[in-house]
C-alpha atoms as a PDB file:
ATOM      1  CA  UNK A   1     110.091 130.175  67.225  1.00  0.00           C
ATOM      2  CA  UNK A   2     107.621 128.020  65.158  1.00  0.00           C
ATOM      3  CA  UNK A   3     108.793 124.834  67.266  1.00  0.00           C
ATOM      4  CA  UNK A   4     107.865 126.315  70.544  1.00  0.00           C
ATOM      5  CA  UNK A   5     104.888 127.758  69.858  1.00  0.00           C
ATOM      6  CA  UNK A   6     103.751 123.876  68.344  1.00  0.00           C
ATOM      7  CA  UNK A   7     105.503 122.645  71.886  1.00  0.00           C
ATOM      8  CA  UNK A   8     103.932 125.432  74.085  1.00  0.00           C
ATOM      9  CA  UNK A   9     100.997 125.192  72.407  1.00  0.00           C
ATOM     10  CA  UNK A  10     100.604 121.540  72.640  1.00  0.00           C
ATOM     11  CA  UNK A  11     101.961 121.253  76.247  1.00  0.00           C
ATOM     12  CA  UNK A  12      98.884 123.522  77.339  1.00  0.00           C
ATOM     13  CA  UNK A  13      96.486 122.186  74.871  1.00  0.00           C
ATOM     14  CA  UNK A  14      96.567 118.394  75.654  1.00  0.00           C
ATOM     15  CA  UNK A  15      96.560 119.589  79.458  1.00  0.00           C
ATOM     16  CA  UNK A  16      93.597 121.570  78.789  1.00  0.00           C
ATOM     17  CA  UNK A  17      91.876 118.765  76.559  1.00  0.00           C
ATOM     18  CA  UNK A  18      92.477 115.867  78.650  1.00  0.00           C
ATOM     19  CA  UNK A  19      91.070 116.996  81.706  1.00  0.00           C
ATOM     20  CA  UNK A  20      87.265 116.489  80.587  1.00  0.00           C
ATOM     21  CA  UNK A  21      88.366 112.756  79.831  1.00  0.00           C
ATOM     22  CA  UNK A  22      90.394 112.708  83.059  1.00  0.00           C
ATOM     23  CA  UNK A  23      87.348 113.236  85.344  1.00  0.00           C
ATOM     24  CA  UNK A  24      86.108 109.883  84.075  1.00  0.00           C
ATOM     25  CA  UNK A  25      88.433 107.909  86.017  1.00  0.00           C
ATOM     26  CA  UNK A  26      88.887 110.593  88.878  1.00  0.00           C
ATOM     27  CA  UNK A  27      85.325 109.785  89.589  1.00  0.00           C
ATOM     28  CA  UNK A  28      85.309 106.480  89.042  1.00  0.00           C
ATOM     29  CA  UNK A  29      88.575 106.789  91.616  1.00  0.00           C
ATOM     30  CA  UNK A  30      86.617 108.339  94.476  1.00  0.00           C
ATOM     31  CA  UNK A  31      84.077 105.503  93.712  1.00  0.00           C
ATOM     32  CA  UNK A  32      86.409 103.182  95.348  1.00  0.00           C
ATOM     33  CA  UNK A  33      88.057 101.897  92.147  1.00  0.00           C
ATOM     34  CA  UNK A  34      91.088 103.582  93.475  1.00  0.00           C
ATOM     35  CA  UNK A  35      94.124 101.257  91.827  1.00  0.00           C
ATOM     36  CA  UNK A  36      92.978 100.718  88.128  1.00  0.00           C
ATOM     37  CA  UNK A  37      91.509 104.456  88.088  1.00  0.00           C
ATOM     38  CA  UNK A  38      95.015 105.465  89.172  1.00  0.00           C
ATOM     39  CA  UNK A  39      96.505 103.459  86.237  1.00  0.00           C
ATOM     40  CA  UNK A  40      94.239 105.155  83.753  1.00  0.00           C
ATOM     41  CA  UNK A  41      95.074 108.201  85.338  1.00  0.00           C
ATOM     42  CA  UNK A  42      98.626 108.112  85.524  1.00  0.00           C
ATOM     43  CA  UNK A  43      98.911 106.212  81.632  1.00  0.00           C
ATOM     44  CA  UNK A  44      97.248 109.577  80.748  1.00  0.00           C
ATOM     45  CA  UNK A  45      99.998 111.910  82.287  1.00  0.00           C
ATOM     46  CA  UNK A  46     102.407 109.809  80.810  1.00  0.00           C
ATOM     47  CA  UNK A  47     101.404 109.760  77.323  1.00  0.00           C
ATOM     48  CA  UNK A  48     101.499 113.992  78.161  1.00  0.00           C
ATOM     49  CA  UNK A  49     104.998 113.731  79.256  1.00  0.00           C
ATOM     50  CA  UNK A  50     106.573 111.780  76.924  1.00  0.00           C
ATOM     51  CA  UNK A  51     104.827 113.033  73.637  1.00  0.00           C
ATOM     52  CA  UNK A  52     105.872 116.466  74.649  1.00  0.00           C
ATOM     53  CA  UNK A  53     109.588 115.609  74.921  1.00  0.00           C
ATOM     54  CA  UNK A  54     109.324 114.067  71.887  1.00  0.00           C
ATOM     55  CA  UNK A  55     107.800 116.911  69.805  1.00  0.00           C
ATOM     56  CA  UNK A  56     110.680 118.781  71.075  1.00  0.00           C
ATOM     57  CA  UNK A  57     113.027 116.512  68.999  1.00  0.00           C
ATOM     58  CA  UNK A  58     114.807 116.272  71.728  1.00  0.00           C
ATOM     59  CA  UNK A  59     116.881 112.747  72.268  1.00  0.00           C
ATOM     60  CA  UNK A  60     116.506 111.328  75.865  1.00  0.00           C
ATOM     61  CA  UNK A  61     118.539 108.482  77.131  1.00  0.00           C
ATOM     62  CA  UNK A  62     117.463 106.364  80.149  1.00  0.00           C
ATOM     63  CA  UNK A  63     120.089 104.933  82.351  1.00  0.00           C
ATOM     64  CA  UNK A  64     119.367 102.460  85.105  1.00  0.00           C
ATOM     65  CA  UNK A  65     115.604 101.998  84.865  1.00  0.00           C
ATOM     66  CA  UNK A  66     115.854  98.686  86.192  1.00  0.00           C
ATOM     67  CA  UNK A  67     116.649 100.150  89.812  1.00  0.00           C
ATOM     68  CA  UNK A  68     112.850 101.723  89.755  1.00  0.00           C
ATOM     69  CA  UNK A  69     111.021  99.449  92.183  1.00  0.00           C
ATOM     70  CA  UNK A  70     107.708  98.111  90.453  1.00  0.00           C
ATOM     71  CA  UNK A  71     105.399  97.723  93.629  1.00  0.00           C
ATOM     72  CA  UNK A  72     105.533  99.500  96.797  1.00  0.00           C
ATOM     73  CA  UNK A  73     106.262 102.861  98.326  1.00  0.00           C
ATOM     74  CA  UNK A  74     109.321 105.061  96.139  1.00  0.00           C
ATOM     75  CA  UNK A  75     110.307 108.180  96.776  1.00  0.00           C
ATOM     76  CA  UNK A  76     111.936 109.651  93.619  1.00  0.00           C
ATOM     77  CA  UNK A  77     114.910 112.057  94.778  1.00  0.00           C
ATOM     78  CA  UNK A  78     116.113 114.661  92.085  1.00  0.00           C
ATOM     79  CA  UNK A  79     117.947 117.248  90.977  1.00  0.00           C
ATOM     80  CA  UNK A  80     115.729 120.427  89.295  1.00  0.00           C
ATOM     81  CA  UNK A  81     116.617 121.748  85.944  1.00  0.00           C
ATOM     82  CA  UNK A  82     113.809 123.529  84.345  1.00  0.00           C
ATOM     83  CA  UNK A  83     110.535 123.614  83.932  1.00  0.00           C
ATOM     84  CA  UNK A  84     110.337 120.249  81.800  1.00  0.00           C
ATOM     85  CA  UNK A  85     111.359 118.081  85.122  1.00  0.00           C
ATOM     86  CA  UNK A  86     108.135 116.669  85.968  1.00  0.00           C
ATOM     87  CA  UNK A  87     107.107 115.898  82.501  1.00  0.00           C
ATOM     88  CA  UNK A  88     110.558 114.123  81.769  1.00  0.00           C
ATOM     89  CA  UNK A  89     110.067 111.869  84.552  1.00  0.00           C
ATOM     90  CA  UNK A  90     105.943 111.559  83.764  1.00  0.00           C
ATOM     91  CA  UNK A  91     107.425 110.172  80.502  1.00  0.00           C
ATOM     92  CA  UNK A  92     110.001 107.948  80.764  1.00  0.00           C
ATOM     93  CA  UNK A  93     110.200 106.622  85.114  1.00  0.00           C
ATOM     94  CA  UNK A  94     107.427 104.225  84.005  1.00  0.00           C
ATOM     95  CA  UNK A  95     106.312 104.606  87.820  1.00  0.00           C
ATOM     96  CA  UNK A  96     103.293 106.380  89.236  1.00  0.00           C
ATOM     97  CA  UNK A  97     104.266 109.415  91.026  1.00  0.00           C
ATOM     98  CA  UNK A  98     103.116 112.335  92.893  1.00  0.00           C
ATOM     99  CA  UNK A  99     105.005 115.478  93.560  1.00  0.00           C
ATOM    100  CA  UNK A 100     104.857 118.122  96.325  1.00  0.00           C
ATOM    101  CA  UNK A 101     103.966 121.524  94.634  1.00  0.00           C
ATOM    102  CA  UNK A 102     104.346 125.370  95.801  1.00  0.00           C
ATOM    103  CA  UNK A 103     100.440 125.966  96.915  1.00  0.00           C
ATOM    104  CA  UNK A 104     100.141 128.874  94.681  1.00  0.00           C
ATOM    105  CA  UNK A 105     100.007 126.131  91.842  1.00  0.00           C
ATOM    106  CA  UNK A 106      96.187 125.368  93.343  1.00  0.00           C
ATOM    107  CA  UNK A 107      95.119 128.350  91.748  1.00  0.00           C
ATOM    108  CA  UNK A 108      96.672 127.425  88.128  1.00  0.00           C
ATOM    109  CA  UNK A 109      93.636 126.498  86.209  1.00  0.00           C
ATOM    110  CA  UNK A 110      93.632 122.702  84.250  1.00  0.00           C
ATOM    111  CA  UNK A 111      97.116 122.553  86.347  1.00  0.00           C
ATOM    112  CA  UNK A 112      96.210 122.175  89.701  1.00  0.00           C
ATOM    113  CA  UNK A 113      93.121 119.410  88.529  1.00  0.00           C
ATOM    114  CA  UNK A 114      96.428 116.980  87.619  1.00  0.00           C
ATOM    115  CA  UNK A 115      98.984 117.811  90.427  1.00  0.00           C
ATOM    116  CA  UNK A 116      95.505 116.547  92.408  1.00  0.00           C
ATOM    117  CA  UNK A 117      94.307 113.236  90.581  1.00  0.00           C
ATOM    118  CA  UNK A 118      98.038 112.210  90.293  1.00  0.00           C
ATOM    119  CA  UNK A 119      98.550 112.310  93.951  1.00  0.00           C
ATOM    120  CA  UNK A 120      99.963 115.655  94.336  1.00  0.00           C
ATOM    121  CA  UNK A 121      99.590 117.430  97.481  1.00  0.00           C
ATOM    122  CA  UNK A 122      99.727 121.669  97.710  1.00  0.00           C
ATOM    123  CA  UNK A 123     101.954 122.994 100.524  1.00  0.00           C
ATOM    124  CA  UNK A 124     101.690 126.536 102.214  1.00  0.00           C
ATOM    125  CA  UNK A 125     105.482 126.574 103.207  1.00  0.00           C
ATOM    126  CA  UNK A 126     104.441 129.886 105.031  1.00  0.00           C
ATOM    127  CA  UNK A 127     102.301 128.646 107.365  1.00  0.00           C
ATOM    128  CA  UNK A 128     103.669 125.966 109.293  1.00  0.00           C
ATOM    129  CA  UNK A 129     100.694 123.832 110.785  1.00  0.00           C
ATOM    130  CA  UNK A 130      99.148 123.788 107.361  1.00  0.00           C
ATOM    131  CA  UNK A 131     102.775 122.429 105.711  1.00  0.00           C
ATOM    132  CA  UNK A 132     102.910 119.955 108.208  1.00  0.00           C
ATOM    133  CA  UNK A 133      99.788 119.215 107.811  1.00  0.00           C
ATOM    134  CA  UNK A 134     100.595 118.326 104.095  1.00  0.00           C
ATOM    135  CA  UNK A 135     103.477 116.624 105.092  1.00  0.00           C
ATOM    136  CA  UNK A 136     101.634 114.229 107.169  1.00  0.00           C
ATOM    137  CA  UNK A 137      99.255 113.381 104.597  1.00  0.00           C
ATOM    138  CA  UNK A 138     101.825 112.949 102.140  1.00  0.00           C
ATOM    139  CA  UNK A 139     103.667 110.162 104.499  1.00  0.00           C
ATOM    140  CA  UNK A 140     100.348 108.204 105.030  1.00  0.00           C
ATOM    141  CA  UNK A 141     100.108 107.968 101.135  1.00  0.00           C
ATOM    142  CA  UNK A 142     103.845 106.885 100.608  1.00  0.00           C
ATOM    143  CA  UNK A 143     102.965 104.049 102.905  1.00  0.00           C
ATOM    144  CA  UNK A 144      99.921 102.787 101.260  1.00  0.00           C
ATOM    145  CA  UNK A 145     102.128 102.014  98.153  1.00  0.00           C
ATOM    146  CA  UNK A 146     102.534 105.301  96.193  1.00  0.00           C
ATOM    147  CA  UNK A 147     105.338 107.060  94.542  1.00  0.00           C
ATOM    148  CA  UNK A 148     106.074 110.810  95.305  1.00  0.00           C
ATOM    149  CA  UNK A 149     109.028 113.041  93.590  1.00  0.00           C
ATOM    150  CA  UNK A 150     110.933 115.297  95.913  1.00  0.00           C
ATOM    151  CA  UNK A 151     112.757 118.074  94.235  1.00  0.00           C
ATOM    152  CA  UNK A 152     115.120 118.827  97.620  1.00  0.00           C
ATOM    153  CA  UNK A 153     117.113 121.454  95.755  1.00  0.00           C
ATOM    154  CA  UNK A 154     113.990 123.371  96.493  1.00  0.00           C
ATOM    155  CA  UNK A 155     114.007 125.390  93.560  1.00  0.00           C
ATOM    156  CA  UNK A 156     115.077 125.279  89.669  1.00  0.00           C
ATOM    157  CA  UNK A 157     118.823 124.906  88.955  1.00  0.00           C
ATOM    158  CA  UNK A 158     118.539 127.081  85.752  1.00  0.00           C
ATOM    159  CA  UNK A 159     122.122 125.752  84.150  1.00  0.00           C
ATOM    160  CA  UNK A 160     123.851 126.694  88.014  1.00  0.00           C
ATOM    161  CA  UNK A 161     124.459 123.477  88.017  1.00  0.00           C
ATOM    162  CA  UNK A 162     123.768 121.001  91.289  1.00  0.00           C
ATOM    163  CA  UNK A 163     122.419 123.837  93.906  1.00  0.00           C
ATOM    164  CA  UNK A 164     122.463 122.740  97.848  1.00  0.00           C
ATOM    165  CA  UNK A 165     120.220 120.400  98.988  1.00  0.00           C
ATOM    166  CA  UNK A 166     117.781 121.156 102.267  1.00  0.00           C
ATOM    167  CA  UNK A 167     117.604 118.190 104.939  1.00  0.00           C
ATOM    168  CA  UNK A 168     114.114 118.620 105.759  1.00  0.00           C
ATOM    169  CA  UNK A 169     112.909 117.688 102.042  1.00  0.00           C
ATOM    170  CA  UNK A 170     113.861 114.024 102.613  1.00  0.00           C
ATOM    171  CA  UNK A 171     111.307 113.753 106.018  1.00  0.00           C
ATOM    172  CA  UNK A 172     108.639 112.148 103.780  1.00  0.00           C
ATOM    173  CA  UNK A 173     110.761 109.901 102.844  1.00  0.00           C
ATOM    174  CA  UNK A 174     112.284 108.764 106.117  1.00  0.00           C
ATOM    175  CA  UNK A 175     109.323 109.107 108.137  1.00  0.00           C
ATOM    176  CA  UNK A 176     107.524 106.840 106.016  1.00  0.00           C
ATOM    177  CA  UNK A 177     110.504 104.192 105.753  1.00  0.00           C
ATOM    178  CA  UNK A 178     110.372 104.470 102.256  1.00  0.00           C
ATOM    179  CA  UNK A 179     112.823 103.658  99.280  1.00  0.00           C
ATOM    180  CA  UNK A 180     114.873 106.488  97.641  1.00  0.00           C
ATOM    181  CA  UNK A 181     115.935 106.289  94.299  1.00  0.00           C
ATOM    182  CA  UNK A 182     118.288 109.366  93.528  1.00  0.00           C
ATOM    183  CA  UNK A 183     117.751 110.571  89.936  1.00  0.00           C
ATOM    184  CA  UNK A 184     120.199 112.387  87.868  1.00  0.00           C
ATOM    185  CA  UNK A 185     118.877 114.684  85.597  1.00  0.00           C
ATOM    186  CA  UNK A 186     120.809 116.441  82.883  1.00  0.00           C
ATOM    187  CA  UNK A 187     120.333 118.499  79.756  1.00  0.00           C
ATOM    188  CA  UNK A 188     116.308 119.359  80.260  1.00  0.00           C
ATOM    189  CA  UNK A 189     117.460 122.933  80.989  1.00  0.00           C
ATOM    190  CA  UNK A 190     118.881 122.994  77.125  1.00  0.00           C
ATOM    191  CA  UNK A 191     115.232 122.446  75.599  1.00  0.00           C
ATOM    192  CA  UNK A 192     113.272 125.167  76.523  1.00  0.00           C
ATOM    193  CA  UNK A 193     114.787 128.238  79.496  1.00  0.00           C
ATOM    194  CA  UNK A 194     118.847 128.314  77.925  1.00  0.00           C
ATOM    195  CA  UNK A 195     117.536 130.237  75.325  1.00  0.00           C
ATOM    196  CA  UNK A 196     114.197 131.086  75.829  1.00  0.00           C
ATOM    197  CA  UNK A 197     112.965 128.611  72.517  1.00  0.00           C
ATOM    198  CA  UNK A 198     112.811 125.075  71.972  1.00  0.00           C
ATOM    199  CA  UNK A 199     115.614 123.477  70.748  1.00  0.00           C
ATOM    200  CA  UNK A 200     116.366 120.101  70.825  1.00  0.00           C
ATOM    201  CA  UNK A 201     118.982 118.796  72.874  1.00  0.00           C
ATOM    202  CA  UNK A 202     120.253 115.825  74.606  1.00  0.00           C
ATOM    203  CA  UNK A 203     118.853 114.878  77.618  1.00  0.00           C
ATOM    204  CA  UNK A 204     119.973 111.918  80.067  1.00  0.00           C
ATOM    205  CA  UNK A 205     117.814 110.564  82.893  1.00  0.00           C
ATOM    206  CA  UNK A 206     119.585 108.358  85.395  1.00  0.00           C
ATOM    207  CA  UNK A 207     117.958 106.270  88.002  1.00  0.00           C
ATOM    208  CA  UNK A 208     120.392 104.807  90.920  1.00  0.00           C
ATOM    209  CA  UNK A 209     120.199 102.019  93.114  1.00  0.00           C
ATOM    210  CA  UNK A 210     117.124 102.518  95.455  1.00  0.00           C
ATOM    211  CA  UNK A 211     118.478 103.090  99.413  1.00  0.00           C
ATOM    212  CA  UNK A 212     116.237 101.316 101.911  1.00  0.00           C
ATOM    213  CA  UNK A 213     115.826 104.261 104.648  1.00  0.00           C
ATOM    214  CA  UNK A 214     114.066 101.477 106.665  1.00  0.00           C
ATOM    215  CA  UNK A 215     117.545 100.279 107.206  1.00  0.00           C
ATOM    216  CA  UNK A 216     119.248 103.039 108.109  1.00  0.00           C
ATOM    217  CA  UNK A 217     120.392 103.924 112.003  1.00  0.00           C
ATOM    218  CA  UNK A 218     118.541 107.047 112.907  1.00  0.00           C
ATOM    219  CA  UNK A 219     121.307 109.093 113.083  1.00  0.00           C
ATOM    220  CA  UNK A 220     122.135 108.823 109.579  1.00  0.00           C
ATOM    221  CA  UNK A 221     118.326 109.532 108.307  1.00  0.00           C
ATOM    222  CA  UNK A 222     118.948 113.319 108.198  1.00  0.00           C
ATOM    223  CA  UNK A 223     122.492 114.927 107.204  1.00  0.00           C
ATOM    224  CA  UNK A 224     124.471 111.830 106.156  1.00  0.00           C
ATOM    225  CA  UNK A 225     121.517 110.764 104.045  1.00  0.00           C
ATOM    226  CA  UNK A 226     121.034 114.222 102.315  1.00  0.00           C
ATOM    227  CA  UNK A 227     124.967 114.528 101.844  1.00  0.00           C
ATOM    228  CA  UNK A 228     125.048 110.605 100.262  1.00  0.00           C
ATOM    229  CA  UNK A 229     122.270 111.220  97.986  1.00  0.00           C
ATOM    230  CA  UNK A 230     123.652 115.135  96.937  1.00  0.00           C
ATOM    231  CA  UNK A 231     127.265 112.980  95.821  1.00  0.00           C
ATOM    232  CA  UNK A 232     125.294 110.302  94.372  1.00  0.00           C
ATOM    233  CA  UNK A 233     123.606 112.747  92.044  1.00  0.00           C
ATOM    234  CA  UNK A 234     126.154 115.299  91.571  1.00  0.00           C
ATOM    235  CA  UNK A 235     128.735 112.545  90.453  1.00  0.00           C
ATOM    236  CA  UNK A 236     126.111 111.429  87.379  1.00  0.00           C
ATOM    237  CA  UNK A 237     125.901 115.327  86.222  1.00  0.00           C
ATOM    238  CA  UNK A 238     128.586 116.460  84.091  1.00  0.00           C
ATOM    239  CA  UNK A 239     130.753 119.523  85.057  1.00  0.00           C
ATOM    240  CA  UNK A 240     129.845 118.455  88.987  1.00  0.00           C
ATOM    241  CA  UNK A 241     131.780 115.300  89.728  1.00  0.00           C
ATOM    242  CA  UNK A 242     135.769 117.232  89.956  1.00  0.00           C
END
């Protein structure tokens, strides 16, 4: 219990401390020095990620990190865990990213200031002009260069294993003609919500070969794409690929 209090604790903390220091650049950002402010930014979230693995003692391997794109639009496309996800990725993709979060998260103190200076964007799945609203806004920033994560399981796997994906998660990525690179995520569940306490465990992180959507025939930008991605993922994850 002593570990994941020190995680928990520091987890919240830094999130909590860094903010003052992250309105420097977030100002500096809206300024107009939008691409090195975004550096700064991100370098900060990263540190956060990956130091907070690592005080878990928990042993991450990285497979296919040379398929991450290093310029340009990406759309990150991954399977959902736990709650550790995001800062797995913030750690170790080495690629800035946004993410697409629930919009009761813009009412989480310290939490909702970094989903917004890292590019997130809140959606209001309930109301429908509003989410589209989002998603529009979301496409014109995936094709001005940016990275976003899409979670299209929709929800956390929770040790399920690989859970159904939903079609109409993957429309930012099509509709801006972006790359996809399908991540496999597997053991982040272990660290923290299999027991309820830290422990550390073995975590692997697997990037694939990016798909071009720009490429594909419109047909196959919806179903086929979803169901090529799902197999893609599911045959990285141990326990899924019978």
């Amino acid at each position: 219990m002593i570990k994941t209090f020190l995680v928990l604790f520091y987890v919240i903390g830094v999130m909590v401390f860094l903010v003052p220091l992250g309105l420097i650049p977030a100002i500096f950002y809206y300024l107009g020095f939008r691409k090195s402010m975004a550096m700064v930014i991100y370098r900060f979230a990263q540190f956060w990620g990956w130091s907070s693995i690592k005080l878990s003692g928990s042993k991450v391997t990285v497979i296919g990190k040379e398929n991450i794109p290093k310029k340009g639009s990406v759309c990150f496309v991954s399977n959902h865990c736990g709650y550790l996800d995001i800062l797995l990725l913030l750690g170790y993709a080495d690629r800035q990213f946004g993410f697409v979060a629930k919009k009761e998260l813009l009412f989480v103190p310290f939490l909702n200031f970094w989903i917004h200076i890292l590019g997130g964007l809140f959606i209001d799945r309930k109301n429908v002009r509003k989410a589209i609203r989002t998603i529009n806004k979301g496409i014109e920033r995936i094709k001005s260069g940016n990275g976003i994560l899409i979670f299209p399981e929709g929800t956390r796997s929770k040790g399920r294993g690989l859970l159904p994906f939903h079609p109409g998660s993957l429309k930012l990525a099509t509709s801006a003609q972006s790359l996809i690179v399908p991540v496999a995520i597997h053991g982040s569940y272990d660290v923290l919500e299999k027991t309820g306490r830290v422990v550390s465990s073995n975590v692997t992180l697997t990037f694939m070969p990016a798909i071009n959507t720009a490429e594909l025939p419109p047909e196959d930008r919806k179903q086929v794409l979803c169901d090529r991605i799902f197999e893609a993922i599911k045959e990285k994850l141990p326990g899924n690929n019978e």
